[in-house]
PDB file of N, CA and C in Angstrom:
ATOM      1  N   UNK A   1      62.625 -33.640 -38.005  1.00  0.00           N
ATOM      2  CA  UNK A   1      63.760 -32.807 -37.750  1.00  0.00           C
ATOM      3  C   UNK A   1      63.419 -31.726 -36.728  1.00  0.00           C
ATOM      4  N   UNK A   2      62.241 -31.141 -36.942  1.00  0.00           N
ATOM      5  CA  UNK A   2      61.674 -29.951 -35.946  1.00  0.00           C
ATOM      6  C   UNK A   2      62.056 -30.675 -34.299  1.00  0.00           C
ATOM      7  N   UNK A   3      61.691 -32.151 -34.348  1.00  0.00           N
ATOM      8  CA  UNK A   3      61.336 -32.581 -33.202  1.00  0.00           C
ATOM      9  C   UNK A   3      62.810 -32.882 -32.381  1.00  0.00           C
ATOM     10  N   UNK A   4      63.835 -32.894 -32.992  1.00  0.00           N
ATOM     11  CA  UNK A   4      64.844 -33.429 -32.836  1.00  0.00           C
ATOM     12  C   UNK A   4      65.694 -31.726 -32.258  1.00  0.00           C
ATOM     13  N   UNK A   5      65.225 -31.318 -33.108  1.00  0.00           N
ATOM     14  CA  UNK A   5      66.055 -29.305 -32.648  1.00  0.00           C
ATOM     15  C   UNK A   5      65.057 -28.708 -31.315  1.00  0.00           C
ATOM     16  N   UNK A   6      63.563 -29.195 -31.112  1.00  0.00           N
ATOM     17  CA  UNK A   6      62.618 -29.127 -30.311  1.00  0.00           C
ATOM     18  C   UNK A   6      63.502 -29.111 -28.951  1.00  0.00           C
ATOM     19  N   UNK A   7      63.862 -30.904 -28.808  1.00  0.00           N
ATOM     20  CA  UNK A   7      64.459 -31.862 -27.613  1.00  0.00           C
ATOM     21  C   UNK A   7      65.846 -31.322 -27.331  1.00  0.00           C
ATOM     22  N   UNK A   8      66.394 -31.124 -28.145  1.00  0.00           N
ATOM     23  CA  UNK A   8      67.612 -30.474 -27.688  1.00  0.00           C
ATOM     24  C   UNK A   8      67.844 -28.983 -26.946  1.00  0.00           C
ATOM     25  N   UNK A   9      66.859 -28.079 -28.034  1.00  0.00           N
ATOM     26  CA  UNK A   9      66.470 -26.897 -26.970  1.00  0.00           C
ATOM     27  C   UNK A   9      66.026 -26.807 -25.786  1.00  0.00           C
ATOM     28  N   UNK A  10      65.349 -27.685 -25.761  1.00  0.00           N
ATOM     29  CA  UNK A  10      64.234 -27.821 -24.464  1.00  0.00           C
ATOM     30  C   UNK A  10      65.186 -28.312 -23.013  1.00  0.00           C
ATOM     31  N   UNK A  11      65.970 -28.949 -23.519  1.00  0.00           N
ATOM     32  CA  UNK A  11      67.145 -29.634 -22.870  1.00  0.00           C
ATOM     33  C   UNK A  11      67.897 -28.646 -22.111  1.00  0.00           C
ATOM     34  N   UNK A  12      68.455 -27.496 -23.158  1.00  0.00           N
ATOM     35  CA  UNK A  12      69.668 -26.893 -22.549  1.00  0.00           C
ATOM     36  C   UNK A  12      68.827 -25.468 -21.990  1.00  0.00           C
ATOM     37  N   UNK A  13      67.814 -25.272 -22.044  1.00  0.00           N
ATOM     38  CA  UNK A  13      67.410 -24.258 -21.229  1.00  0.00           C
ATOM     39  C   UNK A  13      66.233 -24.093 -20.217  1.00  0.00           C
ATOM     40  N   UNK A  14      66.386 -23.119 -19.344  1.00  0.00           N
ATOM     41  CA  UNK A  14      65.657 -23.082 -17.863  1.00  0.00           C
ATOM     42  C   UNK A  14      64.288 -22.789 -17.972  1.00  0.00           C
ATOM     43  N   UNK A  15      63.847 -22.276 -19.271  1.00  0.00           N
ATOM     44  CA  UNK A  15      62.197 -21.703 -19.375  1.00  0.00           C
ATOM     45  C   UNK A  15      62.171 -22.583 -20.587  1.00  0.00           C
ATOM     46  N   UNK A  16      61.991 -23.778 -20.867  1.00  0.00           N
ATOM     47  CA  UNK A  16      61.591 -24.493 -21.785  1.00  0.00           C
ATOM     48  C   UNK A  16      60.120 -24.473 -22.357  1.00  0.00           C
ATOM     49  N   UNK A  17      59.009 -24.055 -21.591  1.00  0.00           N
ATOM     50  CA  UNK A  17      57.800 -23.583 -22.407  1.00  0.00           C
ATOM     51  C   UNK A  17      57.985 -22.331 -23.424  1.00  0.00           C
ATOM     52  N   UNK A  18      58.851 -21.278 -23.253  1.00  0.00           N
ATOM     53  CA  UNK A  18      58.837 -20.457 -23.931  1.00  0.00           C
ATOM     54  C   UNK A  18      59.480 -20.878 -25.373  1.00  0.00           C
ATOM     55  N   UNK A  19      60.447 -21.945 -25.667  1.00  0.00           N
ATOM     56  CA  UNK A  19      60.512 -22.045 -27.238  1.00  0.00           C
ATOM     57  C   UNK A  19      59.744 -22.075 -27.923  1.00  0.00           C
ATOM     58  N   UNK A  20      59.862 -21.799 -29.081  1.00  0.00           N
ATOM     59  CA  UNK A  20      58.879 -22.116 -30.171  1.00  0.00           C
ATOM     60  C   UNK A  20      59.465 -22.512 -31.800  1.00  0.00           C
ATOM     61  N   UNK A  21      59.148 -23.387 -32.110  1.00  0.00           N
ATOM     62  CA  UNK A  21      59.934 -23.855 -33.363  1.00  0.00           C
ATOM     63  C   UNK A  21      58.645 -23.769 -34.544  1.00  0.00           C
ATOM     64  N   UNK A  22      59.305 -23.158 -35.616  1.00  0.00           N
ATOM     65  CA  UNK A  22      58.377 -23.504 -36.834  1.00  0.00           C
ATOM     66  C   UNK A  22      59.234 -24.078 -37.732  1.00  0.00           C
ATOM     67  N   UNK A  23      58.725 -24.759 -38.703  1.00  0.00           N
ATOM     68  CA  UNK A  23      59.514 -25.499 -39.855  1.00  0.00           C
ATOM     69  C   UNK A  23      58.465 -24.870 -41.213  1.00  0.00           C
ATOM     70  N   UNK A  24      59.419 -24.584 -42.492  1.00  0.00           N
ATOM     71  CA  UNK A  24      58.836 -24.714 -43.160  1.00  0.00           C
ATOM     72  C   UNK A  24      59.988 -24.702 -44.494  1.00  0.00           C
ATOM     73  N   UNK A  25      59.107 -25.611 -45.694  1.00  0.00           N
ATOM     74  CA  UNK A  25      59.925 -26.030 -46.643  1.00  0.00           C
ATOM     75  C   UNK A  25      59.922 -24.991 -47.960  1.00  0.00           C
ATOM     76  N   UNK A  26      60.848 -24.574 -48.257  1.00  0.00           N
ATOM     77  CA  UNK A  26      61.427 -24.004 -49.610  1.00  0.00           C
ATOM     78  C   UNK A  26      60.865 -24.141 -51.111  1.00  0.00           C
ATOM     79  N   UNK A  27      61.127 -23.251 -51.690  1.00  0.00           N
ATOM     80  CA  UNK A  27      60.629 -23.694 -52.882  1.00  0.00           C
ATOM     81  C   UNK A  27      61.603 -24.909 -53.516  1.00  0.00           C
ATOM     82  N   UNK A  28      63.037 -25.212 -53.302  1.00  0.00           N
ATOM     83  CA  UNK A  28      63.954 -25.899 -53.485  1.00  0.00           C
ATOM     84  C   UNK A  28      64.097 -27.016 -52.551  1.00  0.00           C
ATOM     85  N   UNK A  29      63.251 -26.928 -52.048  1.00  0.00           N
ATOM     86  CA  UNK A  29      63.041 -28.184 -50.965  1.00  0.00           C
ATOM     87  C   UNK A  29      63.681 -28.413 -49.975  1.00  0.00           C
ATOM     88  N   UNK A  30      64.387 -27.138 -49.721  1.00  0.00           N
ATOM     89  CA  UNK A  30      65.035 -26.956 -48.345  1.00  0.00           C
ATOM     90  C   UNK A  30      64.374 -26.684 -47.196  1.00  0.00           C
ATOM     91  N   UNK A  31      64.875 -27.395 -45.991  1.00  0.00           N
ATOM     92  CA  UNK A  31      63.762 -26.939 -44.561  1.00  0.00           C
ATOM     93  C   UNK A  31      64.404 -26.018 -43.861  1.00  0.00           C
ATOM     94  N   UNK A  32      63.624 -24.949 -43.618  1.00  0.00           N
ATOM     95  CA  UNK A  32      64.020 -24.043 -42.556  1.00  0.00           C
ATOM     96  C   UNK A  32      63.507 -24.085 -41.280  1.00  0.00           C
ATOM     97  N   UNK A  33      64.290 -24.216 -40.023  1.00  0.00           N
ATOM     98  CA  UNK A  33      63.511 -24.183 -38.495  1.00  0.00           C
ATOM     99  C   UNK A  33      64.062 -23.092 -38.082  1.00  0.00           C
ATOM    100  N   UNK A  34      62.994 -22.845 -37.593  1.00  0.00           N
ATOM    101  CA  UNK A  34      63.558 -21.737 -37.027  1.00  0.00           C
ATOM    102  C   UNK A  34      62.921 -21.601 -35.548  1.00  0.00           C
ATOM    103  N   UNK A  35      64.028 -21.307 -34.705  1.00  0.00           N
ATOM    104  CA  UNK A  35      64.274 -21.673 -33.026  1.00  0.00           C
ATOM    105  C   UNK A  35      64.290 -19.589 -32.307  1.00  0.00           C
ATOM    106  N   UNK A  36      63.040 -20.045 -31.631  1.00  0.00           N
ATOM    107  CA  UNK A  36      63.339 -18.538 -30.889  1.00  0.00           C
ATOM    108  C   UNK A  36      62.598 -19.424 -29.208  1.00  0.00           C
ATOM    109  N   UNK A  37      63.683 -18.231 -28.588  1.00  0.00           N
ATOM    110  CA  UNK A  37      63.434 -18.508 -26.941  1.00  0.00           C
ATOM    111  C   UNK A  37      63.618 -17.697 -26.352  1.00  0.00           C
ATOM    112  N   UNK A  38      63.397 -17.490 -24.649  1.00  0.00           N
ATOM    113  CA  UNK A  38      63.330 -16.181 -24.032  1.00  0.00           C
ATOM    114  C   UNK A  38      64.592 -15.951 -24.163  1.00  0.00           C
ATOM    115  N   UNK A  39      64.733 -14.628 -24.078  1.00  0.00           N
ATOM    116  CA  UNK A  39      66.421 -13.466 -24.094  1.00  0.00           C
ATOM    117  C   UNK A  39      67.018 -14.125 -22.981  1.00  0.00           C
ATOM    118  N   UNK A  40      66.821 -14.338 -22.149  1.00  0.00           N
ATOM    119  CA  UNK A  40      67.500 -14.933 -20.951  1.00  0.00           C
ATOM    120  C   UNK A  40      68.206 -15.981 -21.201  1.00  0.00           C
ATOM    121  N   UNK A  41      67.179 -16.846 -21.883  1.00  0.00           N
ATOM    122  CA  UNK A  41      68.065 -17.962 -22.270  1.00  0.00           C
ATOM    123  C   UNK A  41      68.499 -17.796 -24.404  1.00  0.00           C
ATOM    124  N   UNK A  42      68.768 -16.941 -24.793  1.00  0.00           N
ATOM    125  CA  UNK A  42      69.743 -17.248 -26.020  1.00  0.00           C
ATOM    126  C   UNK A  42      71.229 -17.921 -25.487  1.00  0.00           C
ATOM    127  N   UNK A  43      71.522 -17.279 -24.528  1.00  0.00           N
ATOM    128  CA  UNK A  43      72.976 -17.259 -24.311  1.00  0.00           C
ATOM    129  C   UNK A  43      73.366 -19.191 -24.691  1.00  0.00           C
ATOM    130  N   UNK A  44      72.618 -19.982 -23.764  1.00  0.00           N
ATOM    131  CA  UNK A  44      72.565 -21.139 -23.910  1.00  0.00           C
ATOM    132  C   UNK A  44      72.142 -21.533 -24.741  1.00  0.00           C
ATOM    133  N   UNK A  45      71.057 -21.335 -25.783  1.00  0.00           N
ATOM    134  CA  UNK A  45      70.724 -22.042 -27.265  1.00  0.00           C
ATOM    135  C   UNK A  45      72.362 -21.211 -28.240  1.00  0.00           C
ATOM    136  N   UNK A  46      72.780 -19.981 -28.285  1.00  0.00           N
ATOM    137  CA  UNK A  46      73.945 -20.463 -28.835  1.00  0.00           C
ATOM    138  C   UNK A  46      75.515 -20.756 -27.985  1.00  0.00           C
ATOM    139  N   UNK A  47      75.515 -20.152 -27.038  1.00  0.00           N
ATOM    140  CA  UNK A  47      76.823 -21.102 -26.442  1.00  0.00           C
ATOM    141  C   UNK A  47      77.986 -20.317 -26.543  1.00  0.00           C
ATOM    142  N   UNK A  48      79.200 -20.748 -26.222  1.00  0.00           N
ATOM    143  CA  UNK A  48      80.138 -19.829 -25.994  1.00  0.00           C
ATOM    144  C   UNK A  48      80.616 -19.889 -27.563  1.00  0.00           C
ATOM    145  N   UNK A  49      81.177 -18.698 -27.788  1.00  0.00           N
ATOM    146  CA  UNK A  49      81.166 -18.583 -29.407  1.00  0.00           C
ATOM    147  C   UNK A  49      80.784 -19.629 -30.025  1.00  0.00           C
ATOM    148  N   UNK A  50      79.391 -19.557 -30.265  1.00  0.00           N
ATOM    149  CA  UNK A  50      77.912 -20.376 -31.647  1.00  0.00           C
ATOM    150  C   UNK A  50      78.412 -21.366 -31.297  1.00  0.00           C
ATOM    151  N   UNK A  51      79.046 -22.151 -30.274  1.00  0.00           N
ATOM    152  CA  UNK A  51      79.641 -23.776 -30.324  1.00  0.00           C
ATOM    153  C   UNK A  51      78.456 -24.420 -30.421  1.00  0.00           C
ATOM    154  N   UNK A  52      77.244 -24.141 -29.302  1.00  0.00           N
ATOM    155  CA  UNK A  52      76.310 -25.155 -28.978  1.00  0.00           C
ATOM    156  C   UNK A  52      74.955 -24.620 -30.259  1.00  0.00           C
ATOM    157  N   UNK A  53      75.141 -23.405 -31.266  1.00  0.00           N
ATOM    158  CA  UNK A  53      74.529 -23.745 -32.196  1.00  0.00           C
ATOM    159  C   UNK A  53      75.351 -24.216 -33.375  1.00  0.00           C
ATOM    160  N   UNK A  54      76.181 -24.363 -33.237  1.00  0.00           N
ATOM    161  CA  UNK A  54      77.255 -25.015 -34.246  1.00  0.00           C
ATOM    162  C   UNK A  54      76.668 -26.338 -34.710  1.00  0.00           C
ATOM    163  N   UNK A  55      76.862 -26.887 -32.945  1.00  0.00           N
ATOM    164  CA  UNK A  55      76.405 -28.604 -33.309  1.00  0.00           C
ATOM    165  C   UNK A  55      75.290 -28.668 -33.205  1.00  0.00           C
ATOM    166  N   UNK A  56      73.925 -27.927 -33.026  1.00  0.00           N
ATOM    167  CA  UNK A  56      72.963 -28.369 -33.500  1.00  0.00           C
ATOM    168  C   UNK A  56      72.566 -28.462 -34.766  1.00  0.00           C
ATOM    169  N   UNK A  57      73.246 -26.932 -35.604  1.00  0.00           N
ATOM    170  CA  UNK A  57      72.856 -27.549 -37.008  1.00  0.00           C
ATOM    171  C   UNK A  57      74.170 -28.783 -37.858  1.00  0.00           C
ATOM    172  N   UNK A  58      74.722 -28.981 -37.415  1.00  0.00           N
ATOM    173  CA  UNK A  58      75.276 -30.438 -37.315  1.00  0.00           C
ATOM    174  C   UNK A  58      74.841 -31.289 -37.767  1.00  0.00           C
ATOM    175  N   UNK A  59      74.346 -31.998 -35.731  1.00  0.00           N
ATOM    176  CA  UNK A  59      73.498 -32.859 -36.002  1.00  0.00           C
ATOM    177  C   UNK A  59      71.904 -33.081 -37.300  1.00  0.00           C
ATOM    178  N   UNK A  60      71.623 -31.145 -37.132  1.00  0.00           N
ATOM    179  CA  UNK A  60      69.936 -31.234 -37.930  1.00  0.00           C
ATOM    180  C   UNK A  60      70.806 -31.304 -39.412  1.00  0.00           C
ATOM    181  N   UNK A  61      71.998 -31.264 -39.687  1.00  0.00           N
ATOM    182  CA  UNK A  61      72.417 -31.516 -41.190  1.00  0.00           C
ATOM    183  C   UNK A  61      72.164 -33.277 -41.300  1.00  0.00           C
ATOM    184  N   UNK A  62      73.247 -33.718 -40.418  1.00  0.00           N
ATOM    185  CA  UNK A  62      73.428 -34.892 -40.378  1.00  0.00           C
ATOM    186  C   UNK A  62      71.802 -35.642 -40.432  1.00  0.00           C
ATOM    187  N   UNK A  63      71.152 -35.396 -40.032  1.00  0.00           N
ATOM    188  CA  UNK A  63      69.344 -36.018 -39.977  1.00  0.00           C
ATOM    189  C   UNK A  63      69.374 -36.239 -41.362  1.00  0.00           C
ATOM    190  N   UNK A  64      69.189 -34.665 -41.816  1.00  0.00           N
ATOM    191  CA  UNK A  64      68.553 -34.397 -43.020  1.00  0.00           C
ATOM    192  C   UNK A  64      69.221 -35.350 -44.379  1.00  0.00           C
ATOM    193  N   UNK A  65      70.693 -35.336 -44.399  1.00  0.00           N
ATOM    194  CA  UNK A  65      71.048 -36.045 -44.948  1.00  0.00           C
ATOM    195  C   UNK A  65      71.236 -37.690 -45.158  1.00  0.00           C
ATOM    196  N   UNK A  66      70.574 -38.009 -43.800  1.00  0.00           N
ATOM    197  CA  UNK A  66      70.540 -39.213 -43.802  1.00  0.00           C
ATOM    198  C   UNK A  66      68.693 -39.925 -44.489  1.00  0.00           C
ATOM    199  N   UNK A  67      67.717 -38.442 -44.656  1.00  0.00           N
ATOM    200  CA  UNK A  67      66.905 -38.536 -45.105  1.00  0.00           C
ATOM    201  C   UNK A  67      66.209 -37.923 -46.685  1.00  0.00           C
ATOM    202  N   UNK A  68      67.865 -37.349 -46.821  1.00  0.00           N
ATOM    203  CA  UNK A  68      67.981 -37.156 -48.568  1.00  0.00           C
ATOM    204  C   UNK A  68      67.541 -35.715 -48.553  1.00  0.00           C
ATOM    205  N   UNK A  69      67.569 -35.071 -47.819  1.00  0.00           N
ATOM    206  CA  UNK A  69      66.881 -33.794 -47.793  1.00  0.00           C
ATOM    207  C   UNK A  69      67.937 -32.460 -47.418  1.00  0.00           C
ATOM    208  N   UNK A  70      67.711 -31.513 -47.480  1.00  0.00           N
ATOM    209  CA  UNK A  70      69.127 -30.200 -46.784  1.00  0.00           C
ATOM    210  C   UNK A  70      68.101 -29.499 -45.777  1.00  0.00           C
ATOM    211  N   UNK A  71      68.512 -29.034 -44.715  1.00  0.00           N
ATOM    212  CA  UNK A  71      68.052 -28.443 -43.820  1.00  0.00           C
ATOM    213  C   UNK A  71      69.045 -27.392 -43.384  1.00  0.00           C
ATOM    214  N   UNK A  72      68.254 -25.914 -42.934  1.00  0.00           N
ATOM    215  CA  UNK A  72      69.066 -25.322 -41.934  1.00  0.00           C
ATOM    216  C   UNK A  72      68.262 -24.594 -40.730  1.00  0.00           C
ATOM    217  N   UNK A  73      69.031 -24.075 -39.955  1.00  0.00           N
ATOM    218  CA  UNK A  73      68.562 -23.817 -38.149  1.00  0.00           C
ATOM    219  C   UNK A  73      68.663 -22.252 -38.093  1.00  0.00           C
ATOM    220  N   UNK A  74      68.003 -22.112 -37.864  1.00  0.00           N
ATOM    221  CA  UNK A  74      67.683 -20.179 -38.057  1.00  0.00           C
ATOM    222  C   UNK A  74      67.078 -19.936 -36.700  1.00  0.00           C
ATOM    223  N   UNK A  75      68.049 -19.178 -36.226  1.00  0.00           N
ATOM    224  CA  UNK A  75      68.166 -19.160 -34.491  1.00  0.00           C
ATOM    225  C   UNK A  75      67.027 -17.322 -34.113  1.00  0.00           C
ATOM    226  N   UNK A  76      66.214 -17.103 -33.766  1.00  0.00           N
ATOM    227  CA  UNK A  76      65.272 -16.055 -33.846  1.00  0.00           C
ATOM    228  C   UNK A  76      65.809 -15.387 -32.720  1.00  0.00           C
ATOM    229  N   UNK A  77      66.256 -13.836 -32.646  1.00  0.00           N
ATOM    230  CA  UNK A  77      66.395 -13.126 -31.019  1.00  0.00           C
ATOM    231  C   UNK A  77      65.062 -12.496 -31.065  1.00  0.00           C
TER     232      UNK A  77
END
């Protein structure tokens, strides 16, 4: 799942070395990622009102559930 929120970030912004993603799992077995990138580029990891983080945790729901698991996307400024 990390790798999948990784590719998509990396995608929509201009300083793509600067992301950094950590994952880590819950005592309830929930995954948390959490996505931080340069200030320059937040604007584009969330999008014109949260649209383009809307559908990423979306899609990272849609993963998770297709792998029996709950996930959420915790966007870092």
């Amino acid at each position: 799942m990390k790798e999948l929120i990784e590719f998509i970030a990396k995608s929509l912004v201009e300083n793509p070395e600067a992301i950094t993603i950590s994952e880590e799992e819950g005592e309830d077995g929930t995954i948390l990622i959490k996505l931080a990138a340069a200030q320059e580029d937040m604007g584009r990891i969330i999008g014109k009102q949260g649209r383009t983080a809307k559908a990423m945790r979306t899609l990272l729901n849609a993963k998770a559930t297709r792998e029996n698991k709950r996930a959420s996307l915790q966007i870092m400024e």
